[in-house]
Each structure stands twice: as structure tokens, then as C-alpha cells.
Protein backbone atom coordinates (compact mmCIF):
# COMPACT_ATOMS: atom_id res chain seq x y z
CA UNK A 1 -54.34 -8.15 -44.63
CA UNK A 2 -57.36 -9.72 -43.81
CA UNK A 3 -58.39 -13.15 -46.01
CA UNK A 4 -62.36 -13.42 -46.61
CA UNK A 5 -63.04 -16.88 -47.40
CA UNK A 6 -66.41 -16.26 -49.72
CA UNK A 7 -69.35 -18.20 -49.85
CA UNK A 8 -68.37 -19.28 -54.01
CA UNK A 9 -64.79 -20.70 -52.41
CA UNK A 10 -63.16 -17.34 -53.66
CA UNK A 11 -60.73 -15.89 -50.89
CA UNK A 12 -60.57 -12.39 -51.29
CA UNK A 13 -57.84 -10.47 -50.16
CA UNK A 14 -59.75 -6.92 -48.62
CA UNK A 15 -58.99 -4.41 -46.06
CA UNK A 16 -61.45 -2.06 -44.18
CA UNK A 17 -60.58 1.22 -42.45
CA UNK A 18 -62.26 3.80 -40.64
CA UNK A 19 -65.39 3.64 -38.34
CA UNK A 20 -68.92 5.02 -39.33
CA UNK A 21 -72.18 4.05 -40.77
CA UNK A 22 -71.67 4.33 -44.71
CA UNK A 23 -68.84 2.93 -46.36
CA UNK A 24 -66.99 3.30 -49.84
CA UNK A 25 -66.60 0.20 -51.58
CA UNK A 26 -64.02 0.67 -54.23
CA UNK A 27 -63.43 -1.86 -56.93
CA UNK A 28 -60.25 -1.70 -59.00
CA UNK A 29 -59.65 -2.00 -62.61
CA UNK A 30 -57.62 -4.11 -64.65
CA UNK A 31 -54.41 -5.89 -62.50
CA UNK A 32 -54.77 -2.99 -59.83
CA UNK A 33 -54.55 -4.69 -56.17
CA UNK A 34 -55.61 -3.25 -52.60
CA UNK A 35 -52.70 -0.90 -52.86
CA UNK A 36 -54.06 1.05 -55.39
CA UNK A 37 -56.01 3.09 -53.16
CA UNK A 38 -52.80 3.41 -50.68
CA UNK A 39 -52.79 6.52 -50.91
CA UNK A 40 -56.63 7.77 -51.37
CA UNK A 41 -57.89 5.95 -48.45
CA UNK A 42 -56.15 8.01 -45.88
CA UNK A 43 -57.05 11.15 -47.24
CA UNK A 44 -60.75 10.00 -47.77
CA UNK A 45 -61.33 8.80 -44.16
CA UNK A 46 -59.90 12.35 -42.84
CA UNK A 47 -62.24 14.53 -45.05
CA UNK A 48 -65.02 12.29 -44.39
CA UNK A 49 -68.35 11.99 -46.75
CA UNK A 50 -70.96 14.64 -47.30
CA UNK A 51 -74.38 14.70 -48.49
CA UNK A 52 -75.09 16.50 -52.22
CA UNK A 53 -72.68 17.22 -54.25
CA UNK A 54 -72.85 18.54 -58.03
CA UNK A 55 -70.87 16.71 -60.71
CA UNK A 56 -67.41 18.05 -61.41
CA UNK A 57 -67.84 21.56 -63.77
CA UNK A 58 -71.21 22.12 -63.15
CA UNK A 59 -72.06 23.58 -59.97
CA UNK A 60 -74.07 26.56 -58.83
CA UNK A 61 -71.44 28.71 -58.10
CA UNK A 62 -69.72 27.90 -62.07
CA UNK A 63 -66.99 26.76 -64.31
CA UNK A 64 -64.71 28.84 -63.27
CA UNK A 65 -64.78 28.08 -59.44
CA UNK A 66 -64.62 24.60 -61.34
CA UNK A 67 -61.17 25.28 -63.03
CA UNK A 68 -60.01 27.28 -60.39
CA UNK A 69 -60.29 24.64 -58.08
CA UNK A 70 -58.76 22.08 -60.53
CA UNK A 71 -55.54 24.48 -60.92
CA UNK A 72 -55.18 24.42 -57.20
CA UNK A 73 -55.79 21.04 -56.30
CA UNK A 74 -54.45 19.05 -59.60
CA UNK A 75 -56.61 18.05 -62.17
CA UNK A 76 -55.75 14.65 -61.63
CA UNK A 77 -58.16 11.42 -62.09
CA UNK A 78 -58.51 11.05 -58.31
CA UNK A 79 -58.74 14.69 -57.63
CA UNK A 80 -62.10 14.73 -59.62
CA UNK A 81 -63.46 11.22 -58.60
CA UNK A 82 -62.94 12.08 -54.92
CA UNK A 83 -64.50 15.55 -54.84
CA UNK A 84 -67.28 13.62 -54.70
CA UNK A 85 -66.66 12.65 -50.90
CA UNK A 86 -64.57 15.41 -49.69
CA UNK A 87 -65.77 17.87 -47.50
CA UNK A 88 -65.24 21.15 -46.58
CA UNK A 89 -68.15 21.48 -43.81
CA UNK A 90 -70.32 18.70 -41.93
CA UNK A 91 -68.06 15.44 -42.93
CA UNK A 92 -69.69 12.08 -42.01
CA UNK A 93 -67.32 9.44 -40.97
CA UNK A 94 -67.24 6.22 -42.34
CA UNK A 95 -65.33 3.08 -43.65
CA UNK A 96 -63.16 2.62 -46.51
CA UNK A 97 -63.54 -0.92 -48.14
CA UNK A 98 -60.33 -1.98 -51.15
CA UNK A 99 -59.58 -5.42 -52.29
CA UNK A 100 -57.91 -7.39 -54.32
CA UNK A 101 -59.93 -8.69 -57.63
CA UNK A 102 -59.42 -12.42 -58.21
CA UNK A 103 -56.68 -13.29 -59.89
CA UNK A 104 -55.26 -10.07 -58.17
CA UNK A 105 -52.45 -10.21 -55.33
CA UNK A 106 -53.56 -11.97 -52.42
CA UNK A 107 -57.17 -13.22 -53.44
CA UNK A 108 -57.34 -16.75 -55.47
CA UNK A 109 -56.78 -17.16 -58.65
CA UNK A 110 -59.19 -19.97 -59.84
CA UNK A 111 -58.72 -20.69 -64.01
CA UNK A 112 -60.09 -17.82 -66.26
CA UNK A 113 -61.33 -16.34 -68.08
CA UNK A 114 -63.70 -14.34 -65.90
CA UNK A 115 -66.54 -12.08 -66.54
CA UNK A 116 -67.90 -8.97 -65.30
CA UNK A 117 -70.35 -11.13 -63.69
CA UNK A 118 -68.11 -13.24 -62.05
CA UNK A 119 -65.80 -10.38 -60.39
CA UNK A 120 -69.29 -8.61 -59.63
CA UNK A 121 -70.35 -12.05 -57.55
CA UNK A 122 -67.43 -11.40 -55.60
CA UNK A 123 -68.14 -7.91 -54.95
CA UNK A 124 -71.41 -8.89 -53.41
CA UNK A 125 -70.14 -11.66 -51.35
CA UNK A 126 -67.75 -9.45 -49.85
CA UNK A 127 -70.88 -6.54 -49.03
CA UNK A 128 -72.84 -9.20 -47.70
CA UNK A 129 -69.95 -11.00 -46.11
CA UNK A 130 -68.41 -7.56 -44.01
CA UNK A 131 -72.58 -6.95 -43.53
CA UNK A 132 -72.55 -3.48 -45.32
CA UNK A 133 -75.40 -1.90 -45.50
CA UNK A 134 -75.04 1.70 -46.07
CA UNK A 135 -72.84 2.02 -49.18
CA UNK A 136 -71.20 3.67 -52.34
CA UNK A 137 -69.88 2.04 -55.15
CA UNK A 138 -67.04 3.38 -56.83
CA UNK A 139 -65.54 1.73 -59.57
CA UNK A 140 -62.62 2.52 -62.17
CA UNK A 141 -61.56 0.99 -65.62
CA UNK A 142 -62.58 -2.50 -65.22
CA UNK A 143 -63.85 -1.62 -61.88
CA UNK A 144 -66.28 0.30 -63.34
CA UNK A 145 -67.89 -2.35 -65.54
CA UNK A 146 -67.68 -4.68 -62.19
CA UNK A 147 -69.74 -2.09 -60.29
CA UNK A 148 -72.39 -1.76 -63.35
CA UNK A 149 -73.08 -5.37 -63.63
CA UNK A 150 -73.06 -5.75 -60.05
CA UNK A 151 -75.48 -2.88 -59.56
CA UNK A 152 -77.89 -4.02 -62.58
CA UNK A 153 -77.86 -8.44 -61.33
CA UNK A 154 -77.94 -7.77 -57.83
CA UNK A 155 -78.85 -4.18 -56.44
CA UNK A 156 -81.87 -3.09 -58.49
CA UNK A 157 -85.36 -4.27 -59.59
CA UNK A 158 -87.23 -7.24 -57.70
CA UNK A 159 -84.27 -9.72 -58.12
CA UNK A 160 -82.21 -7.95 -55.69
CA UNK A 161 -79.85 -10.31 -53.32
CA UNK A 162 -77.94 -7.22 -51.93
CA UNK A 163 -78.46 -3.96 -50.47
CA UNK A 164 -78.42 -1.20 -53.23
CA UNK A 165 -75.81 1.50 -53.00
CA UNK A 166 -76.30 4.72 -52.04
CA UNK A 167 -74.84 6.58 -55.11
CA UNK A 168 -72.37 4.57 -57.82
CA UNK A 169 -69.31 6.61 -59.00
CA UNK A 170 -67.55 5.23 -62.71
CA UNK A 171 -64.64 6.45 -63.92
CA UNK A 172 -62.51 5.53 -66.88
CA UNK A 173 -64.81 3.18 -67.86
CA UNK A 174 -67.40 1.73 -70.34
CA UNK A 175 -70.43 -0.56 -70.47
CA UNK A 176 -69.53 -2.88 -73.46
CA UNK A 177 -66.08 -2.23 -75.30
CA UNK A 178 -65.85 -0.11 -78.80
CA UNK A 179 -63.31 -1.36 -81.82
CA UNK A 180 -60.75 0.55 -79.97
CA UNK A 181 -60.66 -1.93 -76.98
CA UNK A 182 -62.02 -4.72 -78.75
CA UNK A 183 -58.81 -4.54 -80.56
CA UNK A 184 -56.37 -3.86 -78.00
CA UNK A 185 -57.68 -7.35 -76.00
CA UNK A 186 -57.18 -9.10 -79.26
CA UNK A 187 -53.73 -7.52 -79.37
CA UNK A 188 -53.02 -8.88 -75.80
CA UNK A 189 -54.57 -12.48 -76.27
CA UNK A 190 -52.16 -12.73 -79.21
CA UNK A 191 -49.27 -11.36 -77.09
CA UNK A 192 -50.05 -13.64 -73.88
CA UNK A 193 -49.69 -16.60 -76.86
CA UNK A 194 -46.47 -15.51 -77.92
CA UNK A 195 -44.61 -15.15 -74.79
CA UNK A 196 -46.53 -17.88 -72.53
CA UNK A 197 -43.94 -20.07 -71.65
CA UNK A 198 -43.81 -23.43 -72.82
């Protein structure tokens, strides 16, 4: 795998596949490496992109082309996010762009904690690093809440340092965390304590 040495002194561990003018940038969520899209990438690059799309369930042609479609295909996470970019007529070829978070398999793993922020600075040194231009965002779990604070500090409004995505995809994810989650990284704070070696 290729090592980008960014300009913060973060390497990032990242690979980049396919040929074409837009690319999908896909940010991963919590302890997920490069390999979680092992084995979505492939299957991405051959159906290519396409232009308009309806959200999942609510298309012209109805629900039940919806569910019908599910039943055949799997009603899986990935199944839904990536209807989004599969094709059945006129694909677009382009590039496929996974990486490892920091912290994450290959890429450093400077001293926490780190922020949404921080992992989203990374994400835009890497876009402006490989010089992407022509881009979606896709982001799930924690990947998701990268993507959104990347989008709102540095792709919209008249602060923007990076090119702005051509359509963001979230899945699994949240802006700020409810009790529910708020609890359960309480829960693993206080079980990193307990079994961090001594």
C-alpha cells in the first residue's frame, strides 16, 4: 500500500483504484482499516457511477420495485449505500479512494484523543494531496461524522480550503451522540482503564 506523508506529519496509509474523472472517497468508521472496503471496491469500479439516483424506497417506479429489489439483491448495509453508484445503463468510470484513519493499520498513530476535526484534516490533506477534484464523500459510523465535519470546516461557505464534493452519502451515523452512545463511550473509557496494562 501506498504511504502519503501529509502536510500535518500524519502518514496515511490509502489506496486508489480505477481510472476516471470522479472518484469515491470513502471514510471508515470506528477501528475499520483500508480493508474494509475489500470487497465493495471491486464491485463499485465494475458497475461504474451514474448520474441521478432516488434515495433507497422512494423512487418513481415504487416501494415495491424497492423491496423487490432488496429481496433479490440482500438487504444488506452495503447493498443500500451502494445503489447509489451502481448502474444498470450509462456507467461513468472512475476511482475508488479507502484509507486507513489514524490510529488505524498502517497510518500513524500520534497520542489521542482525536476529534472529528482532526480525522476530517486528514481527509482533506489526502483530497488535496492525490489532487481530487471531482468527488463523493461517503462516510459510515464514525466515518460519517468525519465526512460531516469535513464537509461543514472545509467544503462549504466562503472558508472553503478544498474542493466540495459532488454528493455526500452517511450511513450508520449521527451528528452529535444521544445518551445511548454517550453511555456506551463512557462504558469503554472505563473498560480501556481496567484492562490497560500496567
Amino acid at each position: 500500500m501506498p504511504l502519503l506523508q501529509l502536510p500535518n506529519n500524519i502518514t496515511i496509509n490509502y489506496r486508489l483504484e480505477g481510472e476516471g474523472p470522479e472518484t469515491v472517497v470513502l471514510v471508515n468508521g470506528l477501528a475499520d482499516d483500508l480493508e474494509t472496503w475489500a470487497v465493495q471496491v471491486p464491485a463499485l469500479l465494475k458497475a461504474g457511477f451514474r448520474e441521478g439516483w432516488s434515495v433507497w424506497g422512494a423512487t418513481e417506479t415504487g416501494e415495491e420495485q424497492n423491496a423487490d429489489r432488496g429481496r433479490k439483491f440482500g438487504t444488506g448495509l452495503m447493498d443500500k449505500m451502494f445503489s447509489r453508484f451502481f448502474s444498470a445503463s450509462d456507467p461513468k468510470k472512475g476511482k475508488a479512494a479507502c484509507f486507513d484513519n489514524r490510529g488505524i493499520g498502517a497510518s500513524s498513530s500520534p497520542p489521542g484523543p482525536y476529534s472529528a476535526i482532526m480525522l476530517a484534516t486528514d481527509v482533506r490533506a489526502l483530497i488535496l494531496s492525490l489532487n481530487v477534484t471531482q468527488y463523493h464523500l461517503l462516510g459510515v459510523s464514525m466515518g460519517g461524522m468525519i465526512a460531516q465535519a469535513y464537509v461543514l470546516e472545509y467544503a462549504i461557505g466562503k472558508q472553503r480550503t478544498a474542493p466540495s464534493p459532488l454528493s455526500v452519502t452517511l450511513a450508520c451515523t449521527y451528528a452529535a451522540p444521544g445518551p445511548f452512545c454517550t453511555r456506551m463511550f463512557a462504558l469503554w473509557a472505563d473498560m480501556a482503564q481496567i484492562l490497560r496494562p500496567t
